[in-house]
Protein backbone atom coordinates (compact mmCIF):
# COMPACT_ATOMS: atom_id res chain seq x y z
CA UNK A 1 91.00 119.22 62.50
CA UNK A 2 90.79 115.54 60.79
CA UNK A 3 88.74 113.12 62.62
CA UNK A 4 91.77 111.05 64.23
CA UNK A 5 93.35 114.11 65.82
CA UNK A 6 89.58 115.03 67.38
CA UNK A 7 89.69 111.03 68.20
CA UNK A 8 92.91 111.24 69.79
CA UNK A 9 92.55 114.54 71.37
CA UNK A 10 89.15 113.34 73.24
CA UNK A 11 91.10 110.12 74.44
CA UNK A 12 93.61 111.82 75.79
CA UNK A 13 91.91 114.16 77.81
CA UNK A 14 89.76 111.58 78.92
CA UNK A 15 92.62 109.83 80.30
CA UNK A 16 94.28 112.88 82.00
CA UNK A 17 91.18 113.84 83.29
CA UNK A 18 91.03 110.37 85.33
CA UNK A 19 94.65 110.16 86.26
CA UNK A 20 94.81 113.93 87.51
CA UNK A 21 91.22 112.53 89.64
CA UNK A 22 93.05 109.58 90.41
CA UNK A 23 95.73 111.39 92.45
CA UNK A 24 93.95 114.71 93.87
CA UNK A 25 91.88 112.16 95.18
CA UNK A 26 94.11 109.00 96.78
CA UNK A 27 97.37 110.89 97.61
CA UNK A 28 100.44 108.59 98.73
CA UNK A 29 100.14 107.28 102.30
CA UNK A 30 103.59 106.65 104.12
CA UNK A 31 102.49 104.90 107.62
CA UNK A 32 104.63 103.54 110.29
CA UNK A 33 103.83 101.73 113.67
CA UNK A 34 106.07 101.66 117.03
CA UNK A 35 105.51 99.78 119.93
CA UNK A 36 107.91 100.72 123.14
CA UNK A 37 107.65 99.63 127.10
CA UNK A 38 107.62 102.42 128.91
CA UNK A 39 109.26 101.93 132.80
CA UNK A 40 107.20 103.83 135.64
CA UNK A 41 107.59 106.94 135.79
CA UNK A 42 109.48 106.72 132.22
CA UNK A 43 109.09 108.64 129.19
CA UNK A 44 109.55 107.74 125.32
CA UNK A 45 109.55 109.97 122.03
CA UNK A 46 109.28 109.67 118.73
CA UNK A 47 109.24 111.77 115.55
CA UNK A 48 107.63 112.63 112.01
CA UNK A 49 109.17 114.95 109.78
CA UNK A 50 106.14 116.17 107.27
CA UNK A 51 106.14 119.14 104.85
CA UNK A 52 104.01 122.04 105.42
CA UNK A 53 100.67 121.10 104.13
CA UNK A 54 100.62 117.38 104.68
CA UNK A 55 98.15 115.69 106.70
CA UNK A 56 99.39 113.28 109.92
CA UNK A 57 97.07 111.05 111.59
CA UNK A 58 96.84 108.20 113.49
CA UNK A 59 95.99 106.58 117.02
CA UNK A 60 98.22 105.67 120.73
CA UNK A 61 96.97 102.79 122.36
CA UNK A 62 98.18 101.68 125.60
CA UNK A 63 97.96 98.38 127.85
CA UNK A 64 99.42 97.57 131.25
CA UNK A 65 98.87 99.78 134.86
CA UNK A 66 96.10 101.33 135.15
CA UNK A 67 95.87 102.17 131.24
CA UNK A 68 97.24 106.04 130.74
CA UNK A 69 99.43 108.12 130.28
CA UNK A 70 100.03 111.62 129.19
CA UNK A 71 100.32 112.21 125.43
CA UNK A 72 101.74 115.38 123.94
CA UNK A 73 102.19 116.90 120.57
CA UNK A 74 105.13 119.28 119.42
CA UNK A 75 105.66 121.36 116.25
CA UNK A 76 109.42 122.37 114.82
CA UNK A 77 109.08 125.26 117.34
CA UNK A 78 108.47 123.36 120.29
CA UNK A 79 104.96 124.45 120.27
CA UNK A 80 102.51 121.59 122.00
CA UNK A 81 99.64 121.27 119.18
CA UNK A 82 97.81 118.35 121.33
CA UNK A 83 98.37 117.35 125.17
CA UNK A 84 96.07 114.42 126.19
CA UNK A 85 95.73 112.00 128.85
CA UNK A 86 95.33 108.91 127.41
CA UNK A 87 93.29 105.35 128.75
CA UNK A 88 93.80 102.74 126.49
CA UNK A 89 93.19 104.28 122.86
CA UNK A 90 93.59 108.07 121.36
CA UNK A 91 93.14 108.57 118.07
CA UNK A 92 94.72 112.12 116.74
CA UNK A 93 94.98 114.19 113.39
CA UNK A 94 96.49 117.23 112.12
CA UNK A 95 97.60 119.24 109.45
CA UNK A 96 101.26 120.93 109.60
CA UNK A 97 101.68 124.32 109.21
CA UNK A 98 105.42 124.12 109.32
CA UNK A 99 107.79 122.17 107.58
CA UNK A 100 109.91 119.61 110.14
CA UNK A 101 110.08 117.47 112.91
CA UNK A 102 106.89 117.07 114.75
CA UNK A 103 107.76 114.76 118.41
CA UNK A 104 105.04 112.76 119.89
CA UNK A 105 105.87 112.74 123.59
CA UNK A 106 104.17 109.60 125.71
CA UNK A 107 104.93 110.15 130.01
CA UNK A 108 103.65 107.29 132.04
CA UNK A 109 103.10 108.93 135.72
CA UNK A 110 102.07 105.86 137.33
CA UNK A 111 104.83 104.69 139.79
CA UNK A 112 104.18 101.14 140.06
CA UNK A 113 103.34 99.75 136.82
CA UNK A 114 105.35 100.07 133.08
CA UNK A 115 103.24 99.94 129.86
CA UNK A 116 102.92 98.88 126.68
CA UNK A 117 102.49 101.74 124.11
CA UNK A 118 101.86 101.55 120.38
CA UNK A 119 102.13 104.31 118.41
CA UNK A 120 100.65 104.27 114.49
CA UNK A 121 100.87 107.30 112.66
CA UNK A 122 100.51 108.04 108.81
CA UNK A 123 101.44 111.00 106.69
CA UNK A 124 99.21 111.92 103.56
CA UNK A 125 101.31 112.82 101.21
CA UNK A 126 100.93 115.00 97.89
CA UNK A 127 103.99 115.11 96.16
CA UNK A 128 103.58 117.20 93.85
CA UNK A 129 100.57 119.43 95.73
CA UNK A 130 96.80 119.26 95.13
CA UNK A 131 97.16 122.62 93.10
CA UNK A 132 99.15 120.54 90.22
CA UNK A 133 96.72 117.61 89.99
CA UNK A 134 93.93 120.08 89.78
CA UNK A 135 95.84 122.14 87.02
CA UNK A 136 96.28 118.27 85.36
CA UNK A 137 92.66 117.98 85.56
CA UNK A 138 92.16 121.08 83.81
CA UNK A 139 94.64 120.64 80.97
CA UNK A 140 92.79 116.97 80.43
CA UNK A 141 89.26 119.08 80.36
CA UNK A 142 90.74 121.45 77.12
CA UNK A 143 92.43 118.91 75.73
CA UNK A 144 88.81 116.87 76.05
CA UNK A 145 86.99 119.70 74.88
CA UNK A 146 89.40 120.59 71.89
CA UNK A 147 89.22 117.08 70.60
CA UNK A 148 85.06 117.39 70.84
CA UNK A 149 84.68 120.51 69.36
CA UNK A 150 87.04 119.12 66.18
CA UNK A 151 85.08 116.04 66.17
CA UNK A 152 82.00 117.62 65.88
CA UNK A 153 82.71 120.24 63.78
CA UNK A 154 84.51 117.85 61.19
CA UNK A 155 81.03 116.57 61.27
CA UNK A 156 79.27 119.91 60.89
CA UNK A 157 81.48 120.78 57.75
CA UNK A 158 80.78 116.52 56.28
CA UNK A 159 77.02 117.83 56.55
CA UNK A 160 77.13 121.40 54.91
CA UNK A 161 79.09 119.83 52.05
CA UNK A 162 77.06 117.25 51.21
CA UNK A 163 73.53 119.28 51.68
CA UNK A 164 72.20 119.89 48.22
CA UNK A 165 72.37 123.48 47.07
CA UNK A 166 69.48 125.74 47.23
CA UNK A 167 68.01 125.51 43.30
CA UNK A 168 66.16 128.95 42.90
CA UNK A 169 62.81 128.11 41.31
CA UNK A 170 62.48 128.52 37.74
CA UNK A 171 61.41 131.62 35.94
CA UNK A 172 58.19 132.29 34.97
């Protein structure tokens, strides 16, 4: 291998190595915020539609009355993962294990006063999967260790070539 393939070969897993890094370890963030009055004895959902895999988190906070409400959680089957009464802040995370909408439920029970409610939530998405950027990672590592091993053993062959040659000792 000549000396600018090893050079090119080590640069270029060097750089896949921190781009494949780069997104197995800051995966796209899609975040959105809602903030709804909710009458007494009233009731407001919304929804979230992540893939299988991705991670949701985020927080309810709620003002007015005497500060809560009831705070639910529902998978595509209609499944509650999370039911929660809620005074003043909640903060909640999850991971999905199905593919759909997920409805975040908010019931204010108090029968005198409405509330303010804010809902922010965030999805973590890997669009491509953590198992590609890992297999990225490892395609920059050969491609980092092909270009070393050519580099240095261009430099081996430079050295055995240019070592003087064993002169047997003269006869006696």
């Amino acid at each position: 291998m000549k000396r600018n393939e090893a050079i090119a070969l080590t640069i270029v897993g060097i750089a896949v190595i921190v781009l494949g890094l780069f997104f197995c370890l800051n995966p796209f963030r899609i975040s959105y915020t809602r903030t709804v009055n909710i009458d007494p004895l009233g009731e407001w959902s919304a929804d979230s539609g992540p893939s299988r895999g991705e991670r949701v988190e985020g927080y309810l906070t709620v003002t007015g009355g005497d500060e809560e409400v009831w705070f639910t959680i529902e998978d595509p089957n209609g499944l509650v993962i999370d039911y929660l009464g809620v005074i003043r802040r909640i903060d909640f995370a999850f991971t999905a294990e199905y593919t759909g909408q997920y409805w975040f439920r908010v019931s204010n029970a108090q029968q005198d006063a409405a509330k303010t409610v804010s809902l922010t939530r965030q999805r973590i998405v890997r669009e491509l999967g953590l198992e590609f950027w890992l297999l990225v990672v490892g395609a920059g590592a050969f491609s980092l260790g092909l270009g070393l091993i050519g580099h240095f053993s261009e430099q081996l062959i430079q050295k055995r070539q240019t070592r003087k040659p064993d002169i047997p000792p003269p006869p006696l």
